[in-house]
C-alpha atoms as a PDB file:
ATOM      1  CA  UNK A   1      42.350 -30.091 -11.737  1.00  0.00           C
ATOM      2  CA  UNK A   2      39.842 -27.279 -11.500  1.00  0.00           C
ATOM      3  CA  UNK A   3      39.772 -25.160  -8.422  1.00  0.00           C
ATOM      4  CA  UNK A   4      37.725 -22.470  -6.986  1.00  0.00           C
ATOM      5  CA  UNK A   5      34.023 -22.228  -6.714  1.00  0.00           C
ATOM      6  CA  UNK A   6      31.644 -23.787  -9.048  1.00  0.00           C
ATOM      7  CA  UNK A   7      30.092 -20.133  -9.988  1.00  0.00           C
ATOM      8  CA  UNK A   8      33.436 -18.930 -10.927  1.00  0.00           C
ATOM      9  CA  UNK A   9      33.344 -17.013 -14.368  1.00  0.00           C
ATOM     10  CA  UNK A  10      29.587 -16.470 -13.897  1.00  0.00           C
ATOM     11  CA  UNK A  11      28.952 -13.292 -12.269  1.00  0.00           C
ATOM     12  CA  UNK A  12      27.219 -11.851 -14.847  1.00  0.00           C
ATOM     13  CA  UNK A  13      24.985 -15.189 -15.805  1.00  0.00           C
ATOM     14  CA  UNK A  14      23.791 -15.356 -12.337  1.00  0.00           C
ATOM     15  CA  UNK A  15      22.710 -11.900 -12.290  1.00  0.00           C
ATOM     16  CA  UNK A  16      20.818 -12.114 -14.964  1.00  0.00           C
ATOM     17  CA  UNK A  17      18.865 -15.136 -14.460  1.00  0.00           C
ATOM     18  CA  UNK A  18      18.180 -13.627 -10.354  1.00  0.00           C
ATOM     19  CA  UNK A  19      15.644 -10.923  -9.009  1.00  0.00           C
ATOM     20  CA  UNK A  20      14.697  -9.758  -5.990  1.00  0.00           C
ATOM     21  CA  UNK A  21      17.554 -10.928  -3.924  1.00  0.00           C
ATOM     22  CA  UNK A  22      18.220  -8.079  -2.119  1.00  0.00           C
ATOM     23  CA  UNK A  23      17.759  -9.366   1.395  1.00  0.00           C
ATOM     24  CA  UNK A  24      19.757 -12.589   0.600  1.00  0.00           C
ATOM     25  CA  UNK A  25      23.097 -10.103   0.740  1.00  0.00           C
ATOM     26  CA  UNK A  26      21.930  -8.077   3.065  1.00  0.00           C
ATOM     27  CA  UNK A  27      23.684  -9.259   6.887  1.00  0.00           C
ATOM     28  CA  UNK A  28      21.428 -11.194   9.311  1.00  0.00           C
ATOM     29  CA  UNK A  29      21.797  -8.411  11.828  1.00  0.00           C
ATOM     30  CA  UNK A  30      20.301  -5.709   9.822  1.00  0.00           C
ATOM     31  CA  UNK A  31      17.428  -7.961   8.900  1.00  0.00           C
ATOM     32  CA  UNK A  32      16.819  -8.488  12.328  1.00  0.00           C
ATOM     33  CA  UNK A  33      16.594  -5.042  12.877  1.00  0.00           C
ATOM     34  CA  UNK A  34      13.490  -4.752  11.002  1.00  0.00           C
ATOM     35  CA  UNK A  35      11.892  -7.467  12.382  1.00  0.00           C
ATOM     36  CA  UNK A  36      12.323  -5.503  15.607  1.00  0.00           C
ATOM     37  CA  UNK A  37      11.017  -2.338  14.571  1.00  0.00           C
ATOM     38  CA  UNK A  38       7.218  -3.382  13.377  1.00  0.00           C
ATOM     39  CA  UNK A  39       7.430  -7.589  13.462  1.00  0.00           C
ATOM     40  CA  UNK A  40       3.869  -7.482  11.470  1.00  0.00           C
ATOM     41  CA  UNK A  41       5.185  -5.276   8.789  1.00  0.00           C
ATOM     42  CA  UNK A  42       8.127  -7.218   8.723  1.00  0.00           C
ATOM     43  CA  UNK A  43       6.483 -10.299   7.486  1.00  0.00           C
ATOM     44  CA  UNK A  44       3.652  -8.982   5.234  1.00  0.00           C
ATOM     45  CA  UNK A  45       6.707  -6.960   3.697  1.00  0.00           C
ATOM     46  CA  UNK A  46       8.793 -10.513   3.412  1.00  0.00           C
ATOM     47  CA  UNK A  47       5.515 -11.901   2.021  1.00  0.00           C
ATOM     48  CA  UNK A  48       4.825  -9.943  -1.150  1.00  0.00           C
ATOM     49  CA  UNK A  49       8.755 -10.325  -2.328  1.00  0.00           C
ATOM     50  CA  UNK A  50       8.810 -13.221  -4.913  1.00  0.00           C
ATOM     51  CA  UNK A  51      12.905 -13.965  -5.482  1.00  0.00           C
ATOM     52  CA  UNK A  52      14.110 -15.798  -8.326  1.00  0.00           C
ATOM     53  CA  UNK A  53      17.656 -17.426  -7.092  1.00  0.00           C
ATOM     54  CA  UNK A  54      20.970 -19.176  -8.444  1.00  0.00           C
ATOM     55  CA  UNK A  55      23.102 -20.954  -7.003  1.00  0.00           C
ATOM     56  CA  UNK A  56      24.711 -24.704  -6.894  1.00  0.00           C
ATOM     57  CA  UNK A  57      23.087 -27.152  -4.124  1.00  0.00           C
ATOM     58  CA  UNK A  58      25.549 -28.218  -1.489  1.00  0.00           C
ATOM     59  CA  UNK A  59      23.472 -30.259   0.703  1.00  0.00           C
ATOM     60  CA  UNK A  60      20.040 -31.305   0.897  1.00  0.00           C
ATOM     61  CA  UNK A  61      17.770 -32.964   3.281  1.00  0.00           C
ATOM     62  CA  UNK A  62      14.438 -35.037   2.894  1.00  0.00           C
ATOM     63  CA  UNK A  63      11.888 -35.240   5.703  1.00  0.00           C
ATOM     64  CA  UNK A  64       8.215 -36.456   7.156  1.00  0.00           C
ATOM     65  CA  UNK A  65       6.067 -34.328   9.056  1.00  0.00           C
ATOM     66  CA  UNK A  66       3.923 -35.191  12.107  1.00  0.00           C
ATOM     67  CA  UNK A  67       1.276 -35.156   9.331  1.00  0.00           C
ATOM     68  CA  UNK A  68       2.977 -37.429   7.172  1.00  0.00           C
ATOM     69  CA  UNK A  69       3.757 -35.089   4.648  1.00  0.00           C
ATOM     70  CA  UNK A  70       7.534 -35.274   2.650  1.00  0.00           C
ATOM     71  CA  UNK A  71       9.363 -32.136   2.826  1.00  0.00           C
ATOM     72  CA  UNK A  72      12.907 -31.719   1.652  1.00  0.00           C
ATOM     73  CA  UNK A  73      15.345 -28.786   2.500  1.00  0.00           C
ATOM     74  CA  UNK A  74      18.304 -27.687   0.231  1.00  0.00           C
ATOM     75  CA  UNK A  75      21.147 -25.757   1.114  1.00  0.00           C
ATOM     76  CA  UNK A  76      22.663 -23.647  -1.806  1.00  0.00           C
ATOM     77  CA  UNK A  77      25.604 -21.228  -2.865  1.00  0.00           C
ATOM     78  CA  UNK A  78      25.347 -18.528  -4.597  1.00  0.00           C
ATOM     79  CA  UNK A  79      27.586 -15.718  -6.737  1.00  0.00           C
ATOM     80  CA  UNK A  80      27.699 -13.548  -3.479  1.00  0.00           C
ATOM     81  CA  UNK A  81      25.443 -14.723  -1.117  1.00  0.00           C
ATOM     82  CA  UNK A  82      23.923 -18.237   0.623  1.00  0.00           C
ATOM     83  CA  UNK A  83      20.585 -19.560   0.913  1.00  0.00           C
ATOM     84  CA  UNK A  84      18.011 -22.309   1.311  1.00  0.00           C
ATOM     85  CA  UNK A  85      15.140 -24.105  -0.607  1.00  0.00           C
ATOM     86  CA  UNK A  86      11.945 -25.693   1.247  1.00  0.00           C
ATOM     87  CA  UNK A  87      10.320 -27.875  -0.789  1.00  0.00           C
ATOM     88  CA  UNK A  88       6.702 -28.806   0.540  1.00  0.00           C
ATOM     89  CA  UNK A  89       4.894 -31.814  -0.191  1.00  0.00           C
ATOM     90  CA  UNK A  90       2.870 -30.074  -3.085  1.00  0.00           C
ATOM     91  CA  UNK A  91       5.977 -29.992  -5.480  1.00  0.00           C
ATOM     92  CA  UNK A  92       8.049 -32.553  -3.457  1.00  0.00           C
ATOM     93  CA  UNK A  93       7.107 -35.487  -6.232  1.00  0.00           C
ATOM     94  CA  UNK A  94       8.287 -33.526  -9.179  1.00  0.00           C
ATOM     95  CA  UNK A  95      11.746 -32.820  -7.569  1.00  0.00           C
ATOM     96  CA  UNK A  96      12.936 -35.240  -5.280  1.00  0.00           C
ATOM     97  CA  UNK A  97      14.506 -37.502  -7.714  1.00  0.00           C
ATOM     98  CA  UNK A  98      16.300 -33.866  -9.800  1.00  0.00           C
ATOM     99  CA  UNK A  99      17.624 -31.758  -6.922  1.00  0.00           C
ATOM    100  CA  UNK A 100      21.382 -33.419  -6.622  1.00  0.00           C
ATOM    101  CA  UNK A 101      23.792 -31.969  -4.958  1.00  0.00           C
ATOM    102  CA  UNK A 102      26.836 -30.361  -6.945  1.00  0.00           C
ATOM    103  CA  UNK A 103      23.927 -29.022  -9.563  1.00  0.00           C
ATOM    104  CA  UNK A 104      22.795 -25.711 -10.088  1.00  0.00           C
ATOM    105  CA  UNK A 105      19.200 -24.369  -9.598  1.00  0.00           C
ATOM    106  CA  UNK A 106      17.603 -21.520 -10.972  1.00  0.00           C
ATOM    107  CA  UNK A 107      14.495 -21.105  -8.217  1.00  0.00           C
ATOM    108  CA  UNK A 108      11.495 -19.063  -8.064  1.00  0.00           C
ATOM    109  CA  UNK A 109       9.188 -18.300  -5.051  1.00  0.00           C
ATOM    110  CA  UNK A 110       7.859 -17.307  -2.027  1.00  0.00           C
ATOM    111  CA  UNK A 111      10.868 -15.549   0.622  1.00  0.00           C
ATOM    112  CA  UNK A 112      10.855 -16.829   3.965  1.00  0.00           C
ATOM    113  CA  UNK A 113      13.028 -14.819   6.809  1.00  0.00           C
ATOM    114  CA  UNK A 114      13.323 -15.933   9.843  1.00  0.00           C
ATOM    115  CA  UNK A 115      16.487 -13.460  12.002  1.00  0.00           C
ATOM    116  CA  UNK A 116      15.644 -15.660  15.128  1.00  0.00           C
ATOM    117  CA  UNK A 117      17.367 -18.936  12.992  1.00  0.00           C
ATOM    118  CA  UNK A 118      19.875 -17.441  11.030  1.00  0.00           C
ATOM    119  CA  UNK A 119      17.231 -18.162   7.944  1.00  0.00           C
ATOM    120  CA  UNK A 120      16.994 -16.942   4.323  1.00  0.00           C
ATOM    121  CA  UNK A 121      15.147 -19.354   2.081  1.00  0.00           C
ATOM    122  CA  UNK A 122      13.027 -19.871  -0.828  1.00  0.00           C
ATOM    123  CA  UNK A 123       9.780 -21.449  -0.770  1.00  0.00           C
ATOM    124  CA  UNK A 124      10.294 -23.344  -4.204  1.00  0.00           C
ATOM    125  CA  UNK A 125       7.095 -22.827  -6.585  1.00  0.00           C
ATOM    126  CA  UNK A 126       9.068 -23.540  -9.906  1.00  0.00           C
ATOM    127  CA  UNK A 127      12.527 -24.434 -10.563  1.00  0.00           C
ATOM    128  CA  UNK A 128      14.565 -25.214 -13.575  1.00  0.00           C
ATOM    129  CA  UNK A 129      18.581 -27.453 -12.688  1.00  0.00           C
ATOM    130  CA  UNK A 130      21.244 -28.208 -14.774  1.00  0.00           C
ATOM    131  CA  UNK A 131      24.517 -29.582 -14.910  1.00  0.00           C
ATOM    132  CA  UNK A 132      27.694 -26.638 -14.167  1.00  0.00           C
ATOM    133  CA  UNK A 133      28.992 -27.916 -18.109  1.00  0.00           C
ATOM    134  CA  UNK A 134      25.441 -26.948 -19.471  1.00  0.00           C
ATOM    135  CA  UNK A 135      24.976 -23.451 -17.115  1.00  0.00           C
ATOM    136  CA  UNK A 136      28.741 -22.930 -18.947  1.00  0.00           C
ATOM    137  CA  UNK A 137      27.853 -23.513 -22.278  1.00  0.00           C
ATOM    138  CA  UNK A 138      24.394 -21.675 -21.297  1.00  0.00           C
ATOM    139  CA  UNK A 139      26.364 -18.320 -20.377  1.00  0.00           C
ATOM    140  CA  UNK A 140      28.918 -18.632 -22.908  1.00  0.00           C
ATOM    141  CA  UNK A 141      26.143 -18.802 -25.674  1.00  0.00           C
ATOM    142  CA  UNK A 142      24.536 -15.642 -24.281  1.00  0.00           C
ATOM    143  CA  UNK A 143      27.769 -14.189 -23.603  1.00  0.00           C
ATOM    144  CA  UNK A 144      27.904 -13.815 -20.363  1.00  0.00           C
ATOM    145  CA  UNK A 145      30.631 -15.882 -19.609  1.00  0.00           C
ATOM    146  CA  UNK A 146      32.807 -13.818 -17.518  1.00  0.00           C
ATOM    147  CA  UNK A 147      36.678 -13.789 -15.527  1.00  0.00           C
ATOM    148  CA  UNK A 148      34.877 -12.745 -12.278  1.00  0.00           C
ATOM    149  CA  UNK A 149      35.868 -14.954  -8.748  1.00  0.00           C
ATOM    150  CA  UNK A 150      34.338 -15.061  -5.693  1.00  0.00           C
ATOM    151  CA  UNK A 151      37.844 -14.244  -4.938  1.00  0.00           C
ATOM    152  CA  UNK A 152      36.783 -10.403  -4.341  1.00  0.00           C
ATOM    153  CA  UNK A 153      34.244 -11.192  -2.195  1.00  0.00           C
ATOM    154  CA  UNK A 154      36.973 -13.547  -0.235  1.00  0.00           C
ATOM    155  CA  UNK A 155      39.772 -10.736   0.254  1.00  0.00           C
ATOM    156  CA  UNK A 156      37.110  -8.283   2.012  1.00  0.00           C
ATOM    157  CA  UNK A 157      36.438 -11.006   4.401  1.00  0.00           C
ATOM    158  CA  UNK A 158      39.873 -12.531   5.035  1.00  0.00           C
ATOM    159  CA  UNK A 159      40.784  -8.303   5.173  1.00  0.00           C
ATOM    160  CA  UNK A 160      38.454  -8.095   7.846  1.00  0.00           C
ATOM    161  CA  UNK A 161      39.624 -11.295   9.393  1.00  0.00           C
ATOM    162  CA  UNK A 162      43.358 -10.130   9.137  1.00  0.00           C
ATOM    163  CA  UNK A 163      42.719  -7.320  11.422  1.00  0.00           C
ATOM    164  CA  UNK A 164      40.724  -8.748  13.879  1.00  0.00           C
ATOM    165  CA  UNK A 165      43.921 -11.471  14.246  1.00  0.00           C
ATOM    166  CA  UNK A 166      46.135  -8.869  13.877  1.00  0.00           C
ATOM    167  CA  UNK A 167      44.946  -5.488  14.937  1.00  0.00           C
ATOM    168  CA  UNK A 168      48.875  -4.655  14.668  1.00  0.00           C
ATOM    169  CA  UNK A 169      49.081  -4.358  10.899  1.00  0.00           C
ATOM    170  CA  UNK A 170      51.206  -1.304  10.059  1.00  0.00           C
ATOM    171  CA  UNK A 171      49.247   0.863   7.981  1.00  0.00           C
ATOM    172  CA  UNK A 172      51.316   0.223   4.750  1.00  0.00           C
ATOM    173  CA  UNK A 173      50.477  -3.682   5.326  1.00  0.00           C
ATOM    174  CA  UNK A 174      46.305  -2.553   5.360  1.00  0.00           C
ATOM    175  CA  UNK A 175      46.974  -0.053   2.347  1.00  0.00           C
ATOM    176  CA  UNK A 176      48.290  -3.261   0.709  1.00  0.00           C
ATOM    177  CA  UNK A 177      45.586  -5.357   1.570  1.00  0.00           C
ATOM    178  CA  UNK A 178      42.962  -3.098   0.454  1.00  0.00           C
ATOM    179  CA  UNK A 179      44.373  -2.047  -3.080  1.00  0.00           C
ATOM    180  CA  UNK A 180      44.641  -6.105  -4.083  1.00  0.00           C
ATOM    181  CA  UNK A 181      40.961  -6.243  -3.284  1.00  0.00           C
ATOM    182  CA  UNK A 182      40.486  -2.591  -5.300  1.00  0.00           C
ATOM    183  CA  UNK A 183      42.374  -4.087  -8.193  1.00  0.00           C
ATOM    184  CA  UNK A 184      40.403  -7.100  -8.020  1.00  0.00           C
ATOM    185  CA  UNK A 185      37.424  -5.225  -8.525  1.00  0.00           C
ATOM    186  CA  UNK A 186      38.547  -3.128 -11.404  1.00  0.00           C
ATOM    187  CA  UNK A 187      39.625  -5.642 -13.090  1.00  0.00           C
ATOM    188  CA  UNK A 188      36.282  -7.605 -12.421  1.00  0.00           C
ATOM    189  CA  UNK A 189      33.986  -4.194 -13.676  1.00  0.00           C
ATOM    190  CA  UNK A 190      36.148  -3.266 -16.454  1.00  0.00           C
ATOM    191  CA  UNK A 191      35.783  -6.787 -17.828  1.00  0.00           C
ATOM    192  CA  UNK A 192      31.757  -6.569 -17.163  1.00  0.00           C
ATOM    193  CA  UNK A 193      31.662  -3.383 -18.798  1.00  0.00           C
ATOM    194  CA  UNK A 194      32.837  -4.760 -22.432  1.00  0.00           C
ATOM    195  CA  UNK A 195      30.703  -7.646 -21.617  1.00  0.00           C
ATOM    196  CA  UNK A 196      28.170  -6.050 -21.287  1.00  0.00           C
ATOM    197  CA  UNK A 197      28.244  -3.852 -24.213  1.00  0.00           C
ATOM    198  CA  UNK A 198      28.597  -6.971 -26.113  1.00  0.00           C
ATOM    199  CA  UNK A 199      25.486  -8.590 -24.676  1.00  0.00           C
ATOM    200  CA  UNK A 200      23.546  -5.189 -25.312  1.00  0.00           C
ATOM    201  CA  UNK A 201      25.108  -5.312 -29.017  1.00  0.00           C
ATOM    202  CA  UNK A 202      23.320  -8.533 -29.108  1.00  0.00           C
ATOM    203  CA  UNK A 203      19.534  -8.074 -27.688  1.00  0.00           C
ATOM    204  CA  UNK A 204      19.546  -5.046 -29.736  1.00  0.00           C
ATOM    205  CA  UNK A 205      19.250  -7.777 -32.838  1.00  0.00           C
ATOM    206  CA  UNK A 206      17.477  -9.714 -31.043  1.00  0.00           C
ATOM    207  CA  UNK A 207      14.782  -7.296 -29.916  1.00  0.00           C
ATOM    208  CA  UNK A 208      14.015  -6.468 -33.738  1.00  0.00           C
ATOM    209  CA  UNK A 209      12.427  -9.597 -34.354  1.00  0.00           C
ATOM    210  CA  UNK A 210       8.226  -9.349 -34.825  1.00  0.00           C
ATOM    211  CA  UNK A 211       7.952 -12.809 -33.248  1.00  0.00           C
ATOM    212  CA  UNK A 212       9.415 -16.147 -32.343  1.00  0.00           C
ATOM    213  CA  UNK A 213       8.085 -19.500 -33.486  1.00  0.00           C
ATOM    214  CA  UNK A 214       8.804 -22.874 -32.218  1.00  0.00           C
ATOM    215  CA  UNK A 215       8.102 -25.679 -34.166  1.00  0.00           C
ATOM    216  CA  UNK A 216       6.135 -28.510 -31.699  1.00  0.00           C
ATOM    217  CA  UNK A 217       7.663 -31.731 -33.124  1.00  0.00           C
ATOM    218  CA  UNK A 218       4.944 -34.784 -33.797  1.00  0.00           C
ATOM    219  CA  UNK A 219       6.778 -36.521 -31.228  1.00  0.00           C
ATOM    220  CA  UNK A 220       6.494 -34.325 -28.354  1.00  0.00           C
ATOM    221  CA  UNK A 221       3.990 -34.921 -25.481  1.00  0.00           C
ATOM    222  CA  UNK A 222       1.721 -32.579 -23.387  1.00  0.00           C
ATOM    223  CA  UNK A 223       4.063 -32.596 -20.833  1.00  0.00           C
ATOM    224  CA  UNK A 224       6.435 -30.877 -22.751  1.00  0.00           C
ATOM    225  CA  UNK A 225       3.922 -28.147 -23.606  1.00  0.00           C
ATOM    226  CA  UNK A 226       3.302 -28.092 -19.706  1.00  0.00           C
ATOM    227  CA  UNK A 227       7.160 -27.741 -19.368  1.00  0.00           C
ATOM    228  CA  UNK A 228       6.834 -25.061 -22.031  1.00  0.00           C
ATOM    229  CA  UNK A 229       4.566 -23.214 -20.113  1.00  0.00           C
ATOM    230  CA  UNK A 230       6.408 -23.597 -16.837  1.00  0.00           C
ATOM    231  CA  UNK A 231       9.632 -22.256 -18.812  1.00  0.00           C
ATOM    232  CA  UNK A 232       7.670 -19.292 -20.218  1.00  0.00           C
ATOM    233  CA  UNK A 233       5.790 -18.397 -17.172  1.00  0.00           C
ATOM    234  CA  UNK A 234       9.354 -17.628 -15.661  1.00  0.00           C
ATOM    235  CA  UNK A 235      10.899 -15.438 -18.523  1.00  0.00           C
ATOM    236  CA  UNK A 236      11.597 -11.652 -18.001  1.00  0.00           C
ATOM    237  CA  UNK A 237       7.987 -10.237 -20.643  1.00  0.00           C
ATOM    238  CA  UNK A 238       9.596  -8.554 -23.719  1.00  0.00           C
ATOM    239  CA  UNK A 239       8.295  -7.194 -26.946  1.00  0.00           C
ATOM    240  CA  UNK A 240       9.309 -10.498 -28.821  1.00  0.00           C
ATOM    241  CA  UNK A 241       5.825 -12.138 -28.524  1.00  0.00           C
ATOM    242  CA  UNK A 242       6.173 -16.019 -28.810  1.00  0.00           C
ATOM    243  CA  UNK A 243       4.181 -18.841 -31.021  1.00  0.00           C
ATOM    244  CA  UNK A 244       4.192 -22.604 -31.581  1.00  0.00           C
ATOM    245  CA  UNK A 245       3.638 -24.418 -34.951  1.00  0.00           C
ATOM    246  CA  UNK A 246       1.607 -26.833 -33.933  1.00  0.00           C
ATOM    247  CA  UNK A 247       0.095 -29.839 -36.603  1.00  0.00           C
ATOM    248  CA  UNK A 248       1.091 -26.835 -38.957  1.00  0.00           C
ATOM    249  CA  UNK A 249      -1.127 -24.074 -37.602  1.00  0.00           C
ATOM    250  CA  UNK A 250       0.052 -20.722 -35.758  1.00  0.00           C
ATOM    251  CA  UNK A 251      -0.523 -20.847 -32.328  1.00  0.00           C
ATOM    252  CA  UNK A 252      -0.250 -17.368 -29.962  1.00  0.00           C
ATOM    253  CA  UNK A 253       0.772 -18.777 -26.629  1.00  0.00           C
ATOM    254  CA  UNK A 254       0.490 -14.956 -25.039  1.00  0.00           C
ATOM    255  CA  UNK A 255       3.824 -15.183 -23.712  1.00  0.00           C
ATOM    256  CA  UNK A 256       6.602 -12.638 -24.754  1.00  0.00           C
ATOM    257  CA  UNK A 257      10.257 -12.437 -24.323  1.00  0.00           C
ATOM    258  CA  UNK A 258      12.523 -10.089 -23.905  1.00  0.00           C
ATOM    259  CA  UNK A 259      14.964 -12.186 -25.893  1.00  0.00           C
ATOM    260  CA  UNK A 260      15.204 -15.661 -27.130  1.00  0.00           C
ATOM    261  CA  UNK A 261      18.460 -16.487 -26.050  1.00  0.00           C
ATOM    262  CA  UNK A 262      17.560 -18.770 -23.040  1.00  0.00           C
ATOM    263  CA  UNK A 263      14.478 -19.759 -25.499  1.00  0.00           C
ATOM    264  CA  UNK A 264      16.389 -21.396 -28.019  1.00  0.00           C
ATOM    265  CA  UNK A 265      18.143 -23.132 -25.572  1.00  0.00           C
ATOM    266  CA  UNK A 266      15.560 -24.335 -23.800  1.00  0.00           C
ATOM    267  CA  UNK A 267      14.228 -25.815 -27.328  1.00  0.00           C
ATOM    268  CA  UNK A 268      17.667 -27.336 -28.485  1.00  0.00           C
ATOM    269  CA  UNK A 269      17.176 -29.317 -24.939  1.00  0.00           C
ATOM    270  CA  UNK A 270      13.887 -30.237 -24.526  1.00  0.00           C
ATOM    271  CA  UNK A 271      12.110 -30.351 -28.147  1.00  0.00           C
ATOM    272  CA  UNK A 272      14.739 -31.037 -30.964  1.00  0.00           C
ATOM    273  CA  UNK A 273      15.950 -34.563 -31.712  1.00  0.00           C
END
């Protein structure tokens, strides 16, 4: 039996395949704080951020609006922080029937604020899910598999708890409290550290090549060059510039990649037999 959270191990996956989720860890209260100083600037500011979020989905909700529009809401976990996905009518079609709960989204689009109802959340424009076996086998392949827990991120809080049950705790019982949590962390950075040497090891091959081709089988359809495109659109730009064989013939698609890691994944899943 497997315990613990579903993002276990994968620290350093979800890191890499986020952005611009600052204000997702930052507390409520602070945010709110903001809001009060200059409300206007507040939102324009909230406005022009464009996160890109992981996490599993725990819940979700479908609804109709007065205008008879569908709507769904999902509620997600991340690595190290919590937040929501609105998905409006526009895109509501292409996910309704993908978004279940217990699998894990990788989501990209518009933040959306709100201090006054305790709200962080996504405004989904693109999204790719998968199962938690194929986001495993995902970060294990780009080595980035990992023997972080959340379990750091628990001792602060149940420290915090502790002495707000207990205000009473000697000072050699908070001493011990805070060193498991310190060792917890070193253990958790040294570990990233030779990861990440590893996975820099890596990109440096994978940064020499002059281009990367993928072969468009006869079979495939033109929504899987759509999907192509969707995939590609969300990629961090690199200096590996990307082309598709098509019928034979060379095809720039003007997309570049930083690496093909996720790449070649994405065609063992979606393109090869």
């Amino acid at each position: 039996m497997v315990s613990g959270h579903p993002l276990d191990s994968l620290k350093m996956y979800c890191e890499r395949r986020s952005s611009n989720v600052r204000h997702f860890k930052m507390p409520m209260e602070e945010l709110a704080e903001l809001q009060k100083q200059d409300e206007e600037k507040f939102k324009k500011d909230m406005s022009k951020i464009q996160p890109k979020a992981i996490g599993v989905i725990l819940d979700s909700r479908k609804i109709i609006t007065k205008t008879g529009k569908n709507m769904m809401f999902l509620y997600c976990e991340g690595f190290d922080y919590d937040f929501e996905v609105t998905i409006y009518d526009k895109y509501f079609d292409d996910y309704k029937d993908r978004v279940d709960i217990g699998k894990i989204i990788v989501v990209e689009g518009r933040l959306m604020i709100d201090p006054n109802y305790n709200r962080k959340a996504i405004a989904l424009q693109t999204a790719n899910l998968g199962s938690l076996t194929q986001v495993r086998q995902q970060a294990r392949d780009m080595d980035l598999l990992d023997n972080s827990r959340r379990r750091s991120l628990l001792a602060q809080k149940q420290q915090k708890t502790q002495e707000k049950i207990n205000p009473d705790l000697t000072q050699g019982e908070k001493e011990k409290l805070k060193n498991t949590s310190r060792r917890e962390k070193k253990f958790d950075s040294d570990l990233e550290e030779k990861i990440a040497k590893n996975k820099e090891v890596k990109e440096e091959l994978l940064n020499t090549l002059e281009k990367y081709i993928i072969t468009i089988p006869k079979t495939a359809k033109k929504d899987d060059l759509h999907r192509l495109k969707d995939f590609l659109v969300q990629e961090q730009p690199g200096g590996i510039p990307v082309f598709i064989l098509l019928d034979e013939q060379e095809v720039d698609t003007k997309f570049s990649v930083a690496n093909t890691t996720d790449l070649e994944e994405w065609q063992k899943q979606n393109l090869e037999l």
